[in-house]
N, C-alpha and C. Protein backbone atom coordinates (compact mmCIF):
# COMPACT_ATOMS: atom_id res chain seq x y z
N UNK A 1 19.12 -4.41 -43.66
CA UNK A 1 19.40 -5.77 -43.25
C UNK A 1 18.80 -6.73 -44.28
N UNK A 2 19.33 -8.24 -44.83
CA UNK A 2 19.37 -9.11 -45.39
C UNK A 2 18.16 -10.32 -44.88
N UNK A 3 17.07 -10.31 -45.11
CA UNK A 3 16.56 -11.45 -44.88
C UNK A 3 16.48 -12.63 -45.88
N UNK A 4 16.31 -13.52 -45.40
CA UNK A 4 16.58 -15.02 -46.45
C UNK A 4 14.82 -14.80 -46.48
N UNK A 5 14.72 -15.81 -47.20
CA UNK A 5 13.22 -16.45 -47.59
C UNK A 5 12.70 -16.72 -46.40
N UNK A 6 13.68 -17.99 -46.39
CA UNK A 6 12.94 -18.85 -45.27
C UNK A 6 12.12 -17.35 -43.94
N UNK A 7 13.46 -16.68 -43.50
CA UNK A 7 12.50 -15.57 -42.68
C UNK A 7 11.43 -14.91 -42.54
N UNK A 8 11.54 -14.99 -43.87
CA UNK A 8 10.39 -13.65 -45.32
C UNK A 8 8.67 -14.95 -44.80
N UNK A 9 9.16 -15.93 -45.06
CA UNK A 9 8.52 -17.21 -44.74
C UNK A 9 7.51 -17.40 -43.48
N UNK A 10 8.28 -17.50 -42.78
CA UNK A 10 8.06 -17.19 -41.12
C UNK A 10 7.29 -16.10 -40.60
N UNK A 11 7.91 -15.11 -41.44
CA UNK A 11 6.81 -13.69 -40.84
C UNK A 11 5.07 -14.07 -40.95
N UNK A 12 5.14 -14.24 -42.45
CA UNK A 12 4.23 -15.01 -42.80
C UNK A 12 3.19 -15.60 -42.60
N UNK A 13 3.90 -16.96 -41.97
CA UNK A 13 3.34 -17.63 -41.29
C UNK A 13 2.59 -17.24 -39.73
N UNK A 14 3.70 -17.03 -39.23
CA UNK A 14 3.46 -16.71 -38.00
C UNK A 14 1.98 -14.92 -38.34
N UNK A 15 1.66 -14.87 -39.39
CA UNK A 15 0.99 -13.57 -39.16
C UNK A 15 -0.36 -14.12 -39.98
N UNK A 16 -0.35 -15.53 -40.53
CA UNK A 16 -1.45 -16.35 -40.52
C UNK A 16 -2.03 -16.63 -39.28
N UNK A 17 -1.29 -16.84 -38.25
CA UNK A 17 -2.12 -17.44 -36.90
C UNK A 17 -3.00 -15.96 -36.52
N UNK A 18 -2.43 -14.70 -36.93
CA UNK A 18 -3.34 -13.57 -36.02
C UNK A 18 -4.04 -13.25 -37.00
N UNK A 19 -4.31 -13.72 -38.21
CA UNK A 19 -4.97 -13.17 -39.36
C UNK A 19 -4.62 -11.83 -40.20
N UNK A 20 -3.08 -11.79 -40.08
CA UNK A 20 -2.32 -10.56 -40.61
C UNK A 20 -2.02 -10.54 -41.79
N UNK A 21 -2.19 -11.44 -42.24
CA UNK A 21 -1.41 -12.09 -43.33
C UNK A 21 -1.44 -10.89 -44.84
N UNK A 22 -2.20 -10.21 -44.92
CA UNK A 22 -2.49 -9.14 -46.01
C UNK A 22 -1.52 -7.88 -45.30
N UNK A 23 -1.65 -7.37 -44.16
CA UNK A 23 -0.86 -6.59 -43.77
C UNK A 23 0.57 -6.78 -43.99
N UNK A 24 1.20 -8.31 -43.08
CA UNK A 24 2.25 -8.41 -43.27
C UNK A 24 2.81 -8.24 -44.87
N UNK A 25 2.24 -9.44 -45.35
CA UNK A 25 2.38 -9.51 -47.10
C UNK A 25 2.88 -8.61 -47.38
N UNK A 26 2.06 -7.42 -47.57
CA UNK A 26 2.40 -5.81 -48.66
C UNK A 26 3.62 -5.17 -48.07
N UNK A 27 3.99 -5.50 -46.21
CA UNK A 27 4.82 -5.02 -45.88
C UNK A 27 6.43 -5.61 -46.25
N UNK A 28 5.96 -7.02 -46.47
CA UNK A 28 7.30 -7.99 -47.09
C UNK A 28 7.58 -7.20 -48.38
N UNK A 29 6.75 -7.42 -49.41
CA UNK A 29 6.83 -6.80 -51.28
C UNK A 29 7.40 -5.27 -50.62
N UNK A 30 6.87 -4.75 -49.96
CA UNK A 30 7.43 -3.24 -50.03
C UNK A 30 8.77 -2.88 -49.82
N UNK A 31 9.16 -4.37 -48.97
CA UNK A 31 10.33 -4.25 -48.18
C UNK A 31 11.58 -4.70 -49.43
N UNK A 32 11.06 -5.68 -49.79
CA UNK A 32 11.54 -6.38 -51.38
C UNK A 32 11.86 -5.05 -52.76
N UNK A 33 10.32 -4.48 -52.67
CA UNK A 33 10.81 -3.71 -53.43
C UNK A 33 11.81 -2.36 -53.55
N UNK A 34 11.53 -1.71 -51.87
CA UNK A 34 12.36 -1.66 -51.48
C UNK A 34 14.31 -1.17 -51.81
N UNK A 35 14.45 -2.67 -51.61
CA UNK A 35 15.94 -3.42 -52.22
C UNK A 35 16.12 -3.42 -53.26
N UNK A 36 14.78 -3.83 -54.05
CA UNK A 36 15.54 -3.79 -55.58
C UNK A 36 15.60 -5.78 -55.64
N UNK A 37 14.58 -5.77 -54.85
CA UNK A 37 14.74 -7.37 -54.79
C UNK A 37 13.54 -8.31 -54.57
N UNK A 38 12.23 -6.94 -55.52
CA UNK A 38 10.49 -7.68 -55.80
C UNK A 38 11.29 -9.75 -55.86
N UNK A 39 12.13 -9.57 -57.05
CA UNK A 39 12.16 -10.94 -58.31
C UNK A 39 12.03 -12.03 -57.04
N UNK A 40 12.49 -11.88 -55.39
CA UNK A 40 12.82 -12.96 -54.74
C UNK A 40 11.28 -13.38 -54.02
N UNK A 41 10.03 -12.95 -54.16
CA UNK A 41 8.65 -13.33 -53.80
C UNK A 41 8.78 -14.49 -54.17
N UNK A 42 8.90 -14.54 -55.45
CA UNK A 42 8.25 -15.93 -55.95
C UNK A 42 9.53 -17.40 -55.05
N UNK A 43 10.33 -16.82 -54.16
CA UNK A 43 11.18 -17.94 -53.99
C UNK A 43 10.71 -17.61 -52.52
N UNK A 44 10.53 -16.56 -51.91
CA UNK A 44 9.87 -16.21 -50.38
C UNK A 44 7.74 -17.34 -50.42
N UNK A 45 7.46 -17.49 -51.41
CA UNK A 45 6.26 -18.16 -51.51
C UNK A 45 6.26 -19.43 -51.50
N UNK A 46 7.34 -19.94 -52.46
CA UNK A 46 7.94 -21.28 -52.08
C UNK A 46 8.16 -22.37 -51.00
N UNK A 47 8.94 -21.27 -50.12
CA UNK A 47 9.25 -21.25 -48.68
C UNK A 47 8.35 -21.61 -47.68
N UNK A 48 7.03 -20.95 -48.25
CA UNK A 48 5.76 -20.88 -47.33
C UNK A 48 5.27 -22.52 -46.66
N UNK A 49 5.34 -22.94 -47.87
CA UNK A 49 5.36 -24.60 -47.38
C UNK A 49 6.05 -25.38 -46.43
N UNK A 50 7.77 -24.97 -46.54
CA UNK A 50 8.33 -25.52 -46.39
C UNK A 50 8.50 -25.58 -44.70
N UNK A 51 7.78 -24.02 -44.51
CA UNK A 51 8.01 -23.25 -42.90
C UNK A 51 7.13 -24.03 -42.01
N UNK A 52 5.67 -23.80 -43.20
CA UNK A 52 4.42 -24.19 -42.59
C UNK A 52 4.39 -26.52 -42.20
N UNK A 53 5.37 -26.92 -43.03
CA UNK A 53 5.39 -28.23 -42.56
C UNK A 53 5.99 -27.78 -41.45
N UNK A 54 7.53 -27.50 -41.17
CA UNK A 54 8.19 -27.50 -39.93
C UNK A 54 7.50 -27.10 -38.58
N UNK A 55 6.68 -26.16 -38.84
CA UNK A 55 5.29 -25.67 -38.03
C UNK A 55 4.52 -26.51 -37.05
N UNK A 56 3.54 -26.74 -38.31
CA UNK A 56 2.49 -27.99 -38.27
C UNK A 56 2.42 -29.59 -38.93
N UNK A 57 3.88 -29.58 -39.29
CA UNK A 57 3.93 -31.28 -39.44
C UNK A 57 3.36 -31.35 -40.85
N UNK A 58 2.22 -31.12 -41.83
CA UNK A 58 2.00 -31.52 -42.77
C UNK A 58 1.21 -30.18 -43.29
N UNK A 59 1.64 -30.26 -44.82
CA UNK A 59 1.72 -29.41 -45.54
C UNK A 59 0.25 -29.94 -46.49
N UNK A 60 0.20 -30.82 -47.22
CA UNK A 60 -0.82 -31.60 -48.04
C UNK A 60 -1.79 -32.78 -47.87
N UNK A 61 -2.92 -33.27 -47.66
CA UNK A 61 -3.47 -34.22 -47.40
C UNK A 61 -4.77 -34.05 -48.49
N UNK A 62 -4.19 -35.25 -49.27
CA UNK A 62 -4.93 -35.71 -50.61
C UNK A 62 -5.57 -37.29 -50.52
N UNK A 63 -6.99 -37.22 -50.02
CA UNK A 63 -8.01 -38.16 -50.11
C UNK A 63 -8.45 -38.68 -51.79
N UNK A 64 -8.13 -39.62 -52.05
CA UNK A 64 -8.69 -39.99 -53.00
C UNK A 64 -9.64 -41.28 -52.61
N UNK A 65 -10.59 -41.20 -53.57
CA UNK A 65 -11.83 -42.66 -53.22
C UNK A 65 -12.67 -42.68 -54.54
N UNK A 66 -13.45 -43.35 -54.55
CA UNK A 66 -14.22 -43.98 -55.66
C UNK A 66 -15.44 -42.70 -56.06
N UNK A 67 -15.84 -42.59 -54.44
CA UNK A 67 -17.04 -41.25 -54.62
C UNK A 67 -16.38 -40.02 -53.81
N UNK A 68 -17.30 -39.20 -53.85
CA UNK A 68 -17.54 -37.77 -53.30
C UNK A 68 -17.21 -38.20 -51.76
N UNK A 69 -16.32 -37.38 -50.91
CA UNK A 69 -16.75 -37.68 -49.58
C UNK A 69 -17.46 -37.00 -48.58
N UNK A 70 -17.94 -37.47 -47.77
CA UNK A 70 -19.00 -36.71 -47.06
C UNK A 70 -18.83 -35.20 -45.94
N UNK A 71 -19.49 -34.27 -46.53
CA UNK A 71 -18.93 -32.93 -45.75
C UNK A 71 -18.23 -32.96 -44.28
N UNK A 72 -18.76 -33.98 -43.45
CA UNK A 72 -18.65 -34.79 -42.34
C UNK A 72 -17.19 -34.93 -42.04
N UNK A 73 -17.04 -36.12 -43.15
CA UNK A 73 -15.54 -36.29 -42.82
C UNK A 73 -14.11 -35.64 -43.23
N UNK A 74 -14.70 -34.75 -44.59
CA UNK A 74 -13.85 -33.59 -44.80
C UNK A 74 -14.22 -32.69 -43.84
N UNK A 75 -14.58 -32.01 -42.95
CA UNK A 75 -14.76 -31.38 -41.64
C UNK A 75 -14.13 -31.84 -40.78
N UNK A 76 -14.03 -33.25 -40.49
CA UNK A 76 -13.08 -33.98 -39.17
C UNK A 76 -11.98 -33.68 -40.07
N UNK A 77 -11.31 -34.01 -41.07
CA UNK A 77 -9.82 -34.38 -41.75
C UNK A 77 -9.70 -32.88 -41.57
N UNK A 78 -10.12 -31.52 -41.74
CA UNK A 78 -9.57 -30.15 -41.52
C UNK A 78 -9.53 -29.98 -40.39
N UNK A 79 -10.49 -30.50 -39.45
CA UNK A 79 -9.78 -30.14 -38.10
C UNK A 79 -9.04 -30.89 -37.31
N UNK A 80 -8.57 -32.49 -37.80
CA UNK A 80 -7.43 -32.71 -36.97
C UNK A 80 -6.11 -32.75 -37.74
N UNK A 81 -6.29 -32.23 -38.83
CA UNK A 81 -4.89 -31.87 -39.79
C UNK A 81 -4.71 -30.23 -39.85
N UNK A 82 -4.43 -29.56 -38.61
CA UNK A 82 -4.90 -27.82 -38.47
C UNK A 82 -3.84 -27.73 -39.77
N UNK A 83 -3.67 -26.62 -40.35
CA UNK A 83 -2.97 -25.97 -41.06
C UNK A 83 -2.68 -26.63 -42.69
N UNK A 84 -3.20 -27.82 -42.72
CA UNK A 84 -2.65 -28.78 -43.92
C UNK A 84 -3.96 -28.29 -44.62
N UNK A 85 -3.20 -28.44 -46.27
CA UNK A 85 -4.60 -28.12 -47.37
C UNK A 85 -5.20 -29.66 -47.66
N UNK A 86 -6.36 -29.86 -47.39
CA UNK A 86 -7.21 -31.11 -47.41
C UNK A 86 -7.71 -30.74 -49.51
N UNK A 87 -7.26 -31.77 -50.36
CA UNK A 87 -7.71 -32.01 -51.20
C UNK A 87 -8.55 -33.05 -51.46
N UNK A 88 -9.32 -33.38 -52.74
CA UNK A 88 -10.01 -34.90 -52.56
C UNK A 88 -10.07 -34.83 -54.23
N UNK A 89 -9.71 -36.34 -54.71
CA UNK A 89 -9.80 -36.75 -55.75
C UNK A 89 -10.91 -37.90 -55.78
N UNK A 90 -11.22 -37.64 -56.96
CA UNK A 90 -12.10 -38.84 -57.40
C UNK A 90 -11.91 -40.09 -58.33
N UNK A 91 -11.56 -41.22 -57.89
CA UNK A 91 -10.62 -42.25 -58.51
C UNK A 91 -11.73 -43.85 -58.72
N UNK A 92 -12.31 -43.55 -59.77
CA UNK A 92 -13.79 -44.76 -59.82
C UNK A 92 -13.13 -46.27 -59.68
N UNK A 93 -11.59 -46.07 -60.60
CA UNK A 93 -10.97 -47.10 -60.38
C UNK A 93 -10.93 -47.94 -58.77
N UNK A 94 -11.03 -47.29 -57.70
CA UNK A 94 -10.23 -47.40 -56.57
C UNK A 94 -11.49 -48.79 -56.29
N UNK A 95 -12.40 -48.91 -56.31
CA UNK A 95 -14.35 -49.50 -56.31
C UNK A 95 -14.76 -49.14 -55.34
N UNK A 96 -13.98 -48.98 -53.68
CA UNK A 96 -14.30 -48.34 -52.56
C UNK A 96 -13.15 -48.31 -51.92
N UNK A 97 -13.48 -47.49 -50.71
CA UNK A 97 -12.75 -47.43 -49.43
C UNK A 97 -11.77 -46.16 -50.19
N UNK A 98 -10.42 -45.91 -49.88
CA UNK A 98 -9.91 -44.47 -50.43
C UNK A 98 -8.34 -45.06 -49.67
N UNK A 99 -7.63 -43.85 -50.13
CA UNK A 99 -5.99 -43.89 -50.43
C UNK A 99 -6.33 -42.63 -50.05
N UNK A 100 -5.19 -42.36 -48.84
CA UNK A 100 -5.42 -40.97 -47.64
C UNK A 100 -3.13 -41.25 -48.31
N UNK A 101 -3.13 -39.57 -49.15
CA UNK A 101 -2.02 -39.35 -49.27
C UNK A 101 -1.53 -38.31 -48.40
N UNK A 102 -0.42 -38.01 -47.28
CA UNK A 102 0.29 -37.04 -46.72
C UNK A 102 1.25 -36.79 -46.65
N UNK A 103 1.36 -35.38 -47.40
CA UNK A 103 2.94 -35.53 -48.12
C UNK A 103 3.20 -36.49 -49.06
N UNK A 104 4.28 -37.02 -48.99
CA UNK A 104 4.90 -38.11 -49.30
C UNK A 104 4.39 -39.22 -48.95
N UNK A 105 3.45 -39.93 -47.58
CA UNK A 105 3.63 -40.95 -47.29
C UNK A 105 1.67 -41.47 -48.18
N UNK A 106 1.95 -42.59 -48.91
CA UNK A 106 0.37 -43.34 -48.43
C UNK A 106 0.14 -44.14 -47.87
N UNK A 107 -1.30 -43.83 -47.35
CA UNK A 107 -2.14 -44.81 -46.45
C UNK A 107 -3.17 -45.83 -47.65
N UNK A 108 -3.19 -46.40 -48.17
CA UNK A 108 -3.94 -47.34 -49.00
C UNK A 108 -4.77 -47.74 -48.47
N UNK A 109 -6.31 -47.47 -48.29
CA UNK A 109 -7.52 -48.36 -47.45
C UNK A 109 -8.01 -48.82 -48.72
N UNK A 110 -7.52 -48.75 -50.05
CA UNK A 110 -9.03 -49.17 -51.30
C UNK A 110 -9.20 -50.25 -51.34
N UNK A 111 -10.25 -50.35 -51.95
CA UNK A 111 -10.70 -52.41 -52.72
C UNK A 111 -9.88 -52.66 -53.25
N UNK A 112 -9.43 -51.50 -54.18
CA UNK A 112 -8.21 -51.90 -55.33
C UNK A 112 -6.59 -52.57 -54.21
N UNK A 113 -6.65 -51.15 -53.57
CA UNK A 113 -5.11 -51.80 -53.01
C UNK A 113 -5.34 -52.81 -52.59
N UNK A 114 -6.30 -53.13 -51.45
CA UNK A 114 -6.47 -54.57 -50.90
C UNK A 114 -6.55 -55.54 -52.11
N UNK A 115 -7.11 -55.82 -53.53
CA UNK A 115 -6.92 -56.88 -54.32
C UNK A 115 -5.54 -56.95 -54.74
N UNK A 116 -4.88 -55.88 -54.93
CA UNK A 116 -3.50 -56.21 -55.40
C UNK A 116 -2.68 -56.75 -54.28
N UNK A 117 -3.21 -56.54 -52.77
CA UNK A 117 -1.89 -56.83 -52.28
C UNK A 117 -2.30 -58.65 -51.88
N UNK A 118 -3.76 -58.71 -51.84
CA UNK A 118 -4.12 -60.18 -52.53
C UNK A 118 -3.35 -60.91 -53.26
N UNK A 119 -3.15 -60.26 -54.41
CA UNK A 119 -2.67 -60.99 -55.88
C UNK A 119 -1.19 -60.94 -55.73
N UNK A 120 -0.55 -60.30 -55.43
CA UNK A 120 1.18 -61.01 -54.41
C UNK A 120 1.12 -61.63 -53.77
N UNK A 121 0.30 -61.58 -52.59
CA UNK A 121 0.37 -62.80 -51.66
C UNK A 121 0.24 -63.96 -52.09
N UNK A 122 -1.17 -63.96 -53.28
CA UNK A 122 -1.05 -65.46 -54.04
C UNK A 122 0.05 -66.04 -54.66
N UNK A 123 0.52 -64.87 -55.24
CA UNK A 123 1.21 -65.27 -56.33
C UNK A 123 2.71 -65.53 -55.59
N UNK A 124 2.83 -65.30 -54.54
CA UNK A 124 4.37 -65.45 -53.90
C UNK A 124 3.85 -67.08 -53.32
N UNK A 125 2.49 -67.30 -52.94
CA UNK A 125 2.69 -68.83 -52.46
C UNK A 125 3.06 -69.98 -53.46
């Protein structure tokens, strides 16, 4: 039988929640290799993201701020974002406060964004 990615995907996933994930794995590649069809991992890994948003809603959450942030609140941001990879950049430019990216969407809290969106408002009066 023919599985797509996305399926290959799913197993996956779903064998992250029981902590299978090494078992399942070798059993996917074996199954791949198998077929005669290792080359399609790298497009079954791809997938992994794509399953795990539909899942749990968000795939990436990238903190950027001026400093380091505190173990504290990277501890709250992993546990009410279950399944999302929490990154953090360090942006001196920003002077404070931080730009919370998810996915696609930003949240802008910085000094910086707040002066620029200042400097339109002026500049539109």
């Amino acid at each position: 039988m023919m599985y797509t990615n996305k399926q290959l995907a799913q197993v996956i996933v779903e064998a992250s929640e029981n902590n299978d994930v090494s078992k399942v794995s070798k059993g996917i590649i074996e199954l791949l290799s198998d077929q005669g069809e290792l080359h399609r991992m790298v497009d079954v890994i791809s997938e992994i993201e794509n399953v795990w948003k539909d899942k749990y809603g968000i795939g990436t959450i990238i903190i950027e701020s001026a400093e380091k942030i505190s173990d504290e609140l990277r501890s709250t941001l992993e546990k009410i974002s279950k399944g999302a990879e929490v990154q953090e950049k360090i942006n001196k430019g920003l002077i404070g406060g931080a730009k919370l990216r998810i996915d696609d969407k930003v949240i802008d809290g910085s000094i910086q964004g707040h002066l620029k969106q200042l400097k339109r408002t002026l500049q539109e009066s």
